[in-house]
Structure formats: C-alpha cells, structure tokens
C-alpha atoms as a PDB file:
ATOM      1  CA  UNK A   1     -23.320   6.067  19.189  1.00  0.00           C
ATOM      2  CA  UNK A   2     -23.457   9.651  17.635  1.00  0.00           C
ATOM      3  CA  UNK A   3     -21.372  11.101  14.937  1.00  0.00           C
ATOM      4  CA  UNK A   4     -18.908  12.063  17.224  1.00  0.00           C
ATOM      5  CA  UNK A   5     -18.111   9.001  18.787  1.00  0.00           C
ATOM      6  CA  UNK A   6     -17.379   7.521  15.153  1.00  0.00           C
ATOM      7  CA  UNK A   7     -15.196  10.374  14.512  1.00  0.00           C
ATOM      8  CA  UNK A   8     -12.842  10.555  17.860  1.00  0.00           C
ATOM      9  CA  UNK A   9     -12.687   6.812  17.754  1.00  0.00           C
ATOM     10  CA  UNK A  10     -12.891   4.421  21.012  1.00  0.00           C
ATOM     11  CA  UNK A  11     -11.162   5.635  23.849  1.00  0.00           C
ATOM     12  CA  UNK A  12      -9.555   2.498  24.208  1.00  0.00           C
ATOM     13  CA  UNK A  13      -7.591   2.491  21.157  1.00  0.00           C
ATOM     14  CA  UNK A  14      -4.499   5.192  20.724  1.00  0.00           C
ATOM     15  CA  UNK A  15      -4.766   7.831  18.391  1.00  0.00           C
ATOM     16  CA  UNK A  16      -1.478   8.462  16.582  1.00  0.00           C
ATOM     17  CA  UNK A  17       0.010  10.680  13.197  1.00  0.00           C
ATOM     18  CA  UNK A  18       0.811  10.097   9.992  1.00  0.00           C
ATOM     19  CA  UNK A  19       3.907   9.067   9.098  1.00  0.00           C
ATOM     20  CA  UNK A  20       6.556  11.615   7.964  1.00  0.00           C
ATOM     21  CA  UNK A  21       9.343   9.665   7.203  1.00  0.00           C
ATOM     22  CA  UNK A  22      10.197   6.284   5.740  1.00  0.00           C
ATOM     23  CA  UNK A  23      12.463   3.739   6.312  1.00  0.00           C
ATOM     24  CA  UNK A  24      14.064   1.287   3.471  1.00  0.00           C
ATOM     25  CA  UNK A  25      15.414  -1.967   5.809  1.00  0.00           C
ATOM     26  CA  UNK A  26      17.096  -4.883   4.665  1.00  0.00           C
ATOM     27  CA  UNK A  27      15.021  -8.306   4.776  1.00  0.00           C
ATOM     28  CA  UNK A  28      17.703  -9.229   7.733  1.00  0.00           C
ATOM     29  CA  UNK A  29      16.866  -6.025   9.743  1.00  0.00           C
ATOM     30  CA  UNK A  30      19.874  -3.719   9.227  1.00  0.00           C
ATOM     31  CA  UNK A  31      18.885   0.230   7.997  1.00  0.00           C
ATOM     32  CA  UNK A  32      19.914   1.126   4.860  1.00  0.00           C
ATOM     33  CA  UNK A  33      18.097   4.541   4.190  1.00  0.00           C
ATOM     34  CA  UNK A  34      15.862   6.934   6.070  1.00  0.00           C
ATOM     35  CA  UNK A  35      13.774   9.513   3.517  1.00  0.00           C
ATOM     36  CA  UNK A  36      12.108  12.601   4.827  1.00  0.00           C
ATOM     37  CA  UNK A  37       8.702  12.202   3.502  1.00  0.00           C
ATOM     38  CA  UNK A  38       6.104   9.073   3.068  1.00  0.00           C
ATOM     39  CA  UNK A  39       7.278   6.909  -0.389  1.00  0.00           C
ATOM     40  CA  UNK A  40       4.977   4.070  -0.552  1.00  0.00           C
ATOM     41  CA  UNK A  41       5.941   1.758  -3.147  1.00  0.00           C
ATOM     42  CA  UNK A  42       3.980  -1.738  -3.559  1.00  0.00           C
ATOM     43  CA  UNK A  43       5.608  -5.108  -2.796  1.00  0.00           C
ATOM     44  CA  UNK A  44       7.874  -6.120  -5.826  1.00  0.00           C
ATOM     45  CA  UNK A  45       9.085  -2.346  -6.574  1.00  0.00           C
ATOM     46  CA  UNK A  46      12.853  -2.604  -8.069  1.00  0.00           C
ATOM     47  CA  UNK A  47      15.014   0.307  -6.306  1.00  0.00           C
ATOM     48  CA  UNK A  48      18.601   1.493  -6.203  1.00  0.00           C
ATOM     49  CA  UNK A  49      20.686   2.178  -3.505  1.00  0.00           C
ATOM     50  CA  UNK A  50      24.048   4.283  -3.745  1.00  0.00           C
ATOM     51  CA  UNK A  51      25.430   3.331  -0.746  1.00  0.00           C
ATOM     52  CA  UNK A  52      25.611   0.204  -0.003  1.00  0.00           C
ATOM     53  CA  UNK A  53      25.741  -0.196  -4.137  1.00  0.00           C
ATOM     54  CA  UNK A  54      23.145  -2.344  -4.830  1.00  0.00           C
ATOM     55  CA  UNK A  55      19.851  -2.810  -6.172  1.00  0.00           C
ATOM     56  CA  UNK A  56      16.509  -4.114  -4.355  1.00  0.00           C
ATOM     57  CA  UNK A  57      13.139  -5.398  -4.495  1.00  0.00           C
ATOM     58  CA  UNK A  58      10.527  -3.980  -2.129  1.00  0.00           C
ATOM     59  CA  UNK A  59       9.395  -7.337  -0.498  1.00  0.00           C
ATOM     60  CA  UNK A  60       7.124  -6.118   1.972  1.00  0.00           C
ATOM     61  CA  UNK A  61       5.736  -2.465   3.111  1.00  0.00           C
ATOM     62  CA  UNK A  62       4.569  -1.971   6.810  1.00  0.00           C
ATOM     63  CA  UNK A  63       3.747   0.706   9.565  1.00  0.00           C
ATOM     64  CA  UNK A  64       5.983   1.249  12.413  1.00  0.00           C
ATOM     65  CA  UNK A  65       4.473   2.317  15.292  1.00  0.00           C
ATOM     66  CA  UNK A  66       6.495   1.630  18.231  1.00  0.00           C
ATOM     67  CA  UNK A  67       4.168   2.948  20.988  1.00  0.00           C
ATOM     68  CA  UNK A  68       1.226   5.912  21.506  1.00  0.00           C
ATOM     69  CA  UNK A  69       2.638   9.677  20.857  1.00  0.00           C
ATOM     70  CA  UNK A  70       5.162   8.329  18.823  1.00  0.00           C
ATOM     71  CA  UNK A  71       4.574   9.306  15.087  1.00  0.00           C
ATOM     72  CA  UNK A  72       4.828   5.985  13.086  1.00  0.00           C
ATOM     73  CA  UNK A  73       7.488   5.599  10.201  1.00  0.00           C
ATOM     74  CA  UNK A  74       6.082   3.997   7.040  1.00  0.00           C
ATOM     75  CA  UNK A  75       8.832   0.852   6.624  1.00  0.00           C
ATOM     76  CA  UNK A  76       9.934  -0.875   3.353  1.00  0.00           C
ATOM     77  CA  UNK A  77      11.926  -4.129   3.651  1.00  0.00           C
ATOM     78  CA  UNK A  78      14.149  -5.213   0.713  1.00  0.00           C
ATOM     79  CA  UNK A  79      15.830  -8.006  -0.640  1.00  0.00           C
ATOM     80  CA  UNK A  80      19.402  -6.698  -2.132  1.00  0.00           C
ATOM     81  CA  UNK A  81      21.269  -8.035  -4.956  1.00  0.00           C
ATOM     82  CA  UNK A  82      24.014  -6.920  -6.917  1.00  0.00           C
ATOM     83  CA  UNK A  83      23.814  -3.782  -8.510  1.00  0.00           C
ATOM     84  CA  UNK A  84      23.118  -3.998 -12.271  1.00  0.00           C
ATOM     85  CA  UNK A  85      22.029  -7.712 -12.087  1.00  0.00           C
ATOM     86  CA  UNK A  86      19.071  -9.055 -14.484  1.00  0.00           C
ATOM     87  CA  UNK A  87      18.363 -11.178 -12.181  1.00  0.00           C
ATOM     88  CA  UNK A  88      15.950 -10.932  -9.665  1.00  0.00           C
ATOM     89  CA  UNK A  89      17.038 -12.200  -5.659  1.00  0.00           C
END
C-alpha cells in the first residue's frame, strides 16, 4: 500500500465533508435549534435556549450522516429543564 492509498482511503468506504452546521435535539427527538457553524460542546455542557425557554444539559454529541454526498450535521442531544432551575434534570 503506498502513500496514496493511505491518503484517498479504501474505495469501499464513502468519503464525505465536514460538518457545517449543528443541530441541538431534544433527548425525545424533536429539533429545537439549528446553528450555522460546527459548536462542539462535551457531554454535560449546561446551555440556554430562548425559545422553547428553558435550559439544558448536553447529554450526548454525535455525527449525522444520513447517506454518501450528504454533508453530515454535527448533533447535540439535550435533556431540558426549567429555565433558571439549580437543579440539574
């Protein structure tokens, strides 16, 4: 195997971008904010959300790539809990 096999990769396996975007889902699947540009915060980051209005922890961060020439979409699932709360969900 020369250089250029290690570089292009197998043939075999698809090829795709980086992300652009990312995508902040609730832990039950509904989409609750698309950013333009990659964010990637580690599991147990605490965000905000205006709308709905409530507060989150990041409880998982994965790459979406739904299939070959698509560009994947960097995906943040979060447990919500009432904005302002000390408490953690």
């Amino acid at each position: 195997m020369s250089a250029d096999d290690v570089d292009a990769g197998p043939r075999d396996v698809p090829h795709t971008g980086m992300p652009d975007r990312t995508l902040v889902m609730e832990d039950g699947g509904r989409q609750l904010l698309w950013i333009d540009g990659v964010l990637p915060l580690p599991e147990g980051a605490r965000i905000e959300l205006a709308a709905p209005r409530a507060d989150g922890v990041v409880t998982r961060v994965r790459l979406a790539a739904a299939r070959p020439g698509v560009t994947p979409v960097l995906v943040l699932d979060v447990r919500l809990y009432d904005a302002g709360s000390t408490d953690s969900p």
